[in-house]
N, C-alpha and C. Protein backbone atom coordinates (compact mmCIF):
# COMPACT_ATOMS: atom_id res chain seq x y z
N UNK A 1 -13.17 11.39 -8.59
CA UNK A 1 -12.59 10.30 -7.81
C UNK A 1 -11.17 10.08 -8.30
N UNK A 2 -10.35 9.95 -7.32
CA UNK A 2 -8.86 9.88 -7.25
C UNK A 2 -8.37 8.28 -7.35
N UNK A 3 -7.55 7.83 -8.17
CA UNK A 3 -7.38 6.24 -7.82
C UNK A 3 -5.54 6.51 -7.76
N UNK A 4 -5.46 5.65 -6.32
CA UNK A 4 -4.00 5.73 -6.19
C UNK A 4 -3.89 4.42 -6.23
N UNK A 5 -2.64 3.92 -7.30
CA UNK A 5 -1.91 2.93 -6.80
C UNK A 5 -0.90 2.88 -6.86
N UNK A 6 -0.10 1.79 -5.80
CA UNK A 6 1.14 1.86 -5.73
C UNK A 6 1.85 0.09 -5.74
N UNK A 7 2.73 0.35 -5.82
CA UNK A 7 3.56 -0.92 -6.06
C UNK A 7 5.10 -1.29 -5.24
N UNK A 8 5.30 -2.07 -4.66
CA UNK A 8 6.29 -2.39 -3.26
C UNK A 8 7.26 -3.43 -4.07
N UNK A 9 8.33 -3.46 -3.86
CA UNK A 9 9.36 -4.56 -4.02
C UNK A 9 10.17 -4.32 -2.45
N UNK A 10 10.38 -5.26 -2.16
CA UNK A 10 10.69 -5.86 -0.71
C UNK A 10 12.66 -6.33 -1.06
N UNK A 11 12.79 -5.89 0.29
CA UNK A 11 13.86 -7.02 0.00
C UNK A 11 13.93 -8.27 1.12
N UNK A 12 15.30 -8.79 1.39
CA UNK A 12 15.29 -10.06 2.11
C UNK A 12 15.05 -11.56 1.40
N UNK A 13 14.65 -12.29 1.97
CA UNK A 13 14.50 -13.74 1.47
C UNK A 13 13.18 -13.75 1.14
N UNK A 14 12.70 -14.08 0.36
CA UNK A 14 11.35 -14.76 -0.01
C UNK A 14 10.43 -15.07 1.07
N UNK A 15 10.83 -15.80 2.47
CA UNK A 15 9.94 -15.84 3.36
C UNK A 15 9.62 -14.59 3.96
N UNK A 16 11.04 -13.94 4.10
CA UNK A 16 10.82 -12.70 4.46
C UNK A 16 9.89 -11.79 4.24
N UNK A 17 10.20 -11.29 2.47
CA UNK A 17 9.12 -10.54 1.69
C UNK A 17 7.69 -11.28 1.79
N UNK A 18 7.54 -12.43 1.90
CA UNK A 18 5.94 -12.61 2.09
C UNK A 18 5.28 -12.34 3.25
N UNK A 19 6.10 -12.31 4.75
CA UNK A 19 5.65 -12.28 5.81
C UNK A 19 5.49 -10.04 5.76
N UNK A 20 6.61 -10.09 5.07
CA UNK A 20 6.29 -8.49 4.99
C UNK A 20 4.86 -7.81 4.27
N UNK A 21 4.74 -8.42 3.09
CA UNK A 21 3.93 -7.83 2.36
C UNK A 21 2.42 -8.94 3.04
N UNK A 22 2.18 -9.46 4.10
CA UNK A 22 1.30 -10.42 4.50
C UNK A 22 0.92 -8.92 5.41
N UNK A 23 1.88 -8.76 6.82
CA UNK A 23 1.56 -7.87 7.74
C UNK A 23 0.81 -6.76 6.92
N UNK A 24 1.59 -5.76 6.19
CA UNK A 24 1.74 -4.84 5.68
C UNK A 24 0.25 -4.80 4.69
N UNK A 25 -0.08 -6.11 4.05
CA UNK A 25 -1.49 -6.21 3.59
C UNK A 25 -2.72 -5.95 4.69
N UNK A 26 -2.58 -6.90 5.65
CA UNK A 26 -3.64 -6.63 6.48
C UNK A 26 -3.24 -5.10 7.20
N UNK A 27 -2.44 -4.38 7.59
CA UNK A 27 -2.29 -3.33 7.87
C UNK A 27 -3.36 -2.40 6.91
N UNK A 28 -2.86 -2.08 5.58
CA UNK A 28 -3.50 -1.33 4.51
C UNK A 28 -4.84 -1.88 5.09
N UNK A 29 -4.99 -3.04 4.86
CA UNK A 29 -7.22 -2.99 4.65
C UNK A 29 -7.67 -2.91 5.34
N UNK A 30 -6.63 -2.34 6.72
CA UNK A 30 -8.04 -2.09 8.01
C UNK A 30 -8.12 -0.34 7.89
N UNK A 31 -6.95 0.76 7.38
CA UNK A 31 -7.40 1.71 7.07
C UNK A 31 -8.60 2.19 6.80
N UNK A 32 -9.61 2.10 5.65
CA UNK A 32 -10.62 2.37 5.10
C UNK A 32 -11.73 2.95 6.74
N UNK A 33 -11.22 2.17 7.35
CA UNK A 33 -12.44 2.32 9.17
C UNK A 33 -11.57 3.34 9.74
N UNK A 34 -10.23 3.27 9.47
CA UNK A 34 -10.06 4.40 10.38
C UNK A 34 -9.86 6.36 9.48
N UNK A 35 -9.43 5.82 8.52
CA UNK A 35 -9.18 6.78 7.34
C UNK A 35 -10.47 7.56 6.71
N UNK A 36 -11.18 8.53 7.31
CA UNK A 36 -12.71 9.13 6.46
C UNK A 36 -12.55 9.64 4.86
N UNK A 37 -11.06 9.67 5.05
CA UNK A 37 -10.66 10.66 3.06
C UNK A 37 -10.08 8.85 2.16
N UNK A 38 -10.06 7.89 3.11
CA UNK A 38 -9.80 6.82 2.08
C UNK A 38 -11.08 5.80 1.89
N UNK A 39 -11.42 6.26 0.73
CA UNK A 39 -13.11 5.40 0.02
C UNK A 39 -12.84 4.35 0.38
N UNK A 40 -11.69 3.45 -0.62
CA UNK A 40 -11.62 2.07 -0.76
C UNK A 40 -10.04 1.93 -0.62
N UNK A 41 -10.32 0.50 -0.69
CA UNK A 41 -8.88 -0.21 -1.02
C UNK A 41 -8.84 -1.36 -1.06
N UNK A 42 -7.62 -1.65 -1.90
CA UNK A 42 -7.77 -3.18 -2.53
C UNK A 42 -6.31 -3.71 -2.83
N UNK A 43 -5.68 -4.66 -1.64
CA UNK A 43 -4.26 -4.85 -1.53
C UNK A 43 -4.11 -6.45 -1.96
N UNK A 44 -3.55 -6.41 -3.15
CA UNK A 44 -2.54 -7.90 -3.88
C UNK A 44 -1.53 -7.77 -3.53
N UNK A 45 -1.04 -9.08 -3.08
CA UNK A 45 0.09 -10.05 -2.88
C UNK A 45 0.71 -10.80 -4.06
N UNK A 46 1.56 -10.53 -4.69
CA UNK A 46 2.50 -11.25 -6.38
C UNK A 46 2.63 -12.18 -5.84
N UNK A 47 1.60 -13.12 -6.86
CA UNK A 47 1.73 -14.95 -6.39
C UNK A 47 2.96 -14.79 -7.68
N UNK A 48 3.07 -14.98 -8.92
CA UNK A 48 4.11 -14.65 -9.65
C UNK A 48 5.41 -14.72 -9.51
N UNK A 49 5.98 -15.93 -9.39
CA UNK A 49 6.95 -15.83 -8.77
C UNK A 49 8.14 -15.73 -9.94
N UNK A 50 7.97 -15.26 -11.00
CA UNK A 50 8.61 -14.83 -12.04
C UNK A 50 8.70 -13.12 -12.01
N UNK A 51 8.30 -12.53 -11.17
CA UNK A 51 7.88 -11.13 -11.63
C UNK A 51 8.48 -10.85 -9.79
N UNK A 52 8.92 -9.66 -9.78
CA UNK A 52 9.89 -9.07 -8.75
C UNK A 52 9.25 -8.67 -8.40
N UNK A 53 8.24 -7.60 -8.46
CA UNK A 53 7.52 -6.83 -7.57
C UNK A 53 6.20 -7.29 -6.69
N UNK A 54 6.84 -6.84 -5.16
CA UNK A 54 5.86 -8.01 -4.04
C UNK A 54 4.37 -7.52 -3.62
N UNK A 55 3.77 -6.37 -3.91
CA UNK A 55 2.79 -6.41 -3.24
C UNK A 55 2.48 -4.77 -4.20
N UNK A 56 0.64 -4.70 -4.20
CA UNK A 56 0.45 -3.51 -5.26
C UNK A 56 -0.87 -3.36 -4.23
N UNK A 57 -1.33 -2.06 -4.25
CA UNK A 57 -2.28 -1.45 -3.70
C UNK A 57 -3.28 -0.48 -4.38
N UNK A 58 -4.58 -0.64 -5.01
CA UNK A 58 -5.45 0.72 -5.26
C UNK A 58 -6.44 0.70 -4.36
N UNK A 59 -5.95 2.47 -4.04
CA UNK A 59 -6.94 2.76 -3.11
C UNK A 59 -8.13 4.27 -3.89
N UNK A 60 -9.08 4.47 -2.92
CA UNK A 60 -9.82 5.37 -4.05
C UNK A 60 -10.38 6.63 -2.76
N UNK A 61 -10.21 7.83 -3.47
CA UNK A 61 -10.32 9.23 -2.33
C UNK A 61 -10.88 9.91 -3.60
N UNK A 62 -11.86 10.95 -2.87
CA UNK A 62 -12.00 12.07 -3.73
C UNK A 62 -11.44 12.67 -4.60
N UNK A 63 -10.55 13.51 -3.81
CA UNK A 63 -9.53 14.19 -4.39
C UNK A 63 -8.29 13.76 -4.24
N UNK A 64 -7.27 14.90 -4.91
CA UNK A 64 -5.67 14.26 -4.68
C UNK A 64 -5.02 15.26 -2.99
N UNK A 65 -6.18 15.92 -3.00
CA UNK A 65 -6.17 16.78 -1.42
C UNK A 65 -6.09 15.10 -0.09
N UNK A 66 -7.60 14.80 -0.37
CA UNK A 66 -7.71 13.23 0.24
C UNK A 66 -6.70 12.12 -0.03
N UNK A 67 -5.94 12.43 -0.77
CA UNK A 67 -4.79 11.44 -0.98
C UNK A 67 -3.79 11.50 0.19
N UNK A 68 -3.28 12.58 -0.04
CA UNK A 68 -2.65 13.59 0.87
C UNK A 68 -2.94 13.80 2.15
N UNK A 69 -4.08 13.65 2.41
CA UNK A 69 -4.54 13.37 4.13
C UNK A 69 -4.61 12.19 4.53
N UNK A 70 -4.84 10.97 3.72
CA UNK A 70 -4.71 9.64 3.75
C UNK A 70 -3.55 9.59 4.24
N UNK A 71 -2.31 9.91 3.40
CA UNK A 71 -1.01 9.14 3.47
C UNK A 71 -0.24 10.13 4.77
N UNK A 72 -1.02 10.97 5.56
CA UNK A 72 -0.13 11.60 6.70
C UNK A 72 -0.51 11.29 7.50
N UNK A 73 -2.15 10.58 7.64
CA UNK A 73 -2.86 10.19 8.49
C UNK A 73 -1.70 9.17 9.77
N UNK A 74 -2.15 9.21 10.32
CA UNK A 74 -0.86 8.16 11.98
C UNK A 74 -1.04 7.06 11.23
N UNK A 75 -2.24 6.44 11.18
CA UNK A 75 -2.60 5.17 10.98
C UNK A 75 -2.30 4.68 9.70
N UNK A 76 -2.06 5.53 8.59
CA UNK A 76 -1.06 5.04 7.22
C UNK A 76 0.57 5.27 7.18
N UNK A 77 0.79 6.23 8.48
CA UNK A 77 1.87 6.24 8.58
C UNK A 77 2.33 4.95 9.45
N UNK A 78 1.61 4.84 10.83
CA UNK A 78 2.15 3.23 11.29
C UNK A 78 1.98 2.19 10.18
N UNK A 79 1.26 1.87 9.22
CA UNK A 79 1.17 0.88 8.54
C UNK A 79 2.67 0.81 7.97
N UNK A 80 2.60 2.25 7.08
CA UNK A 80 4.46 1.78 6.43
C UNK A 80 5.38 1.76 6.79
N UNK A 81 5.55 1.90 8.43
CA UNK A 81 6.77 1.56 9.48
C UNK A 81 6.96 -0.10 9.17
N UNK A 82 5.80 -0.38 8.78
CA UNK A 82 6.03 -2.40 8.91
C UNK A 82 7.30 -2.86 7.82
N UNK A 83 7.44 -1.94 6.72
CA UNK A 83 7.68 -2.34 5.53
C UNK A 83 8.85 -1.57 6.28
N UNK A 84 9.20 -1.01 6.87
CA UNK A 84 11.11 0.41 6.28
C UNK A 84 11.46 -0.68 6.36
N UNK A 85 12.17 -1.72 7.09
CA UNK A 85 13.38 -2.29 6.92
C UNK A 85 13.47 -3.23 5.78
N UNK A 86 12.32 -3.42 4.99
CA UNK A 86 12.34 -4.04 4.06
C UNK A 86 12.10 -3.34 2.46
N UNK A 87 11.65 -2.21 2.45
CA UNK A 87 11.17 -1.99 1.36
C UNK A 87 12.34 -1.30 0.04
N UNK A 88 12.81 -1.76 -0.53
CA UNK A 88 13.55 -1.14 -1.77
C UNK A 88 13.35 -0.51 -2.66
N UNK A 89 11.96 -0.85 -3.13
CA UNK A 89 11.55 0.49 -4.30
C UNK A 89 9.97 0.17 -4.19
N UNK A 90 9.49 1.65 -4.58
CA UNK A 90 7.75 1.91 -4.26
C UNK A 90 7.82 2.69 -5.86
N UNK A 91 6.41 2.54 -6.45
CA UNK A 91 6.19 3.37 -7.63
C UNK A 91 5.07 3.42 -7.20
N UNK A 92 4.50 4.84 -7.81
CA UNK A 92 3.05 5.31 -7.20
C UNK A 92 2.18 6.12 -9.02
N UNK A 93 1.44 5.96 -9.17
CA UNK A 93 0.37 6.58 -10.29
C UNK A 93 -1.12 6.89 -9.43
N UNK A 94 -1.14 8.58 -9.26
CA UNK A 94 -2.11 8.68 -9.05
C UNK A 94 -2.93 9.20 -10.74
N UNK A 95 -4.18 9.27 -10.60
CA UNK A 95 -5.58 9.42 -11.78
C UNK A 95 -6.66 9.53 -11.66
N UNK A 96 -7.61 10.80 -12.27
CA UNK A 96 -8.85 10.74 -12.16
C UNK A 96 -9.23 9.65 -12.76
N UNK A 97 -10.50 9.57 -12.38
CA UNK A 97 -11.71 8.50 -13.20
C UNK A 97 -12.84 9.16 -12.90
């Protein structure tokens, strides 16, 4: 089992980044129904308002093959159209378990 997660910093105003990483949340957690190579997933919103980075995601696939079909899939690709005009930096750690 593959665990990907990743991590979003937004830009814009504060209302902005929350309404982004709000859409962009419910986007991610309806995947899992349409996605057969994505097991799980589990999308936080940074209440933290000391800490810069807006929104973190682990999701869980077999392999790092299923990672890879996840993230070309249409339906993970429309999800991160929500975020381009906002997104400034992404960090990603994939890992067995």
């Amino acid at each position: 089992m593959v665990k990907h997660v990743v991590t979003f910093k937004f830009k814009g105003t504060d209302d902005e980044r929350r309404e982004c990483a709000a859409k962009f949340a419910e986007a991610l957690r309806a995947l899992p129904a349409q996605i057969d190579e994505l097991k799980s997933i589990e999308v936080g919103i940074n209440e933290n308002p000391a800490e810069t980075w807006d929104l973190v995601l682990t999701a869980t696939a077999e392999t790092l093959e299923d990672v890879a079909k996840y993230s070309a899939h249409p339906a993970h690709v429309a999800a991160v159209q929500i975020i381009a005009p906002y997104k400034e930096a992404r960090a990603c750690v994939d890992y067995t378990v």
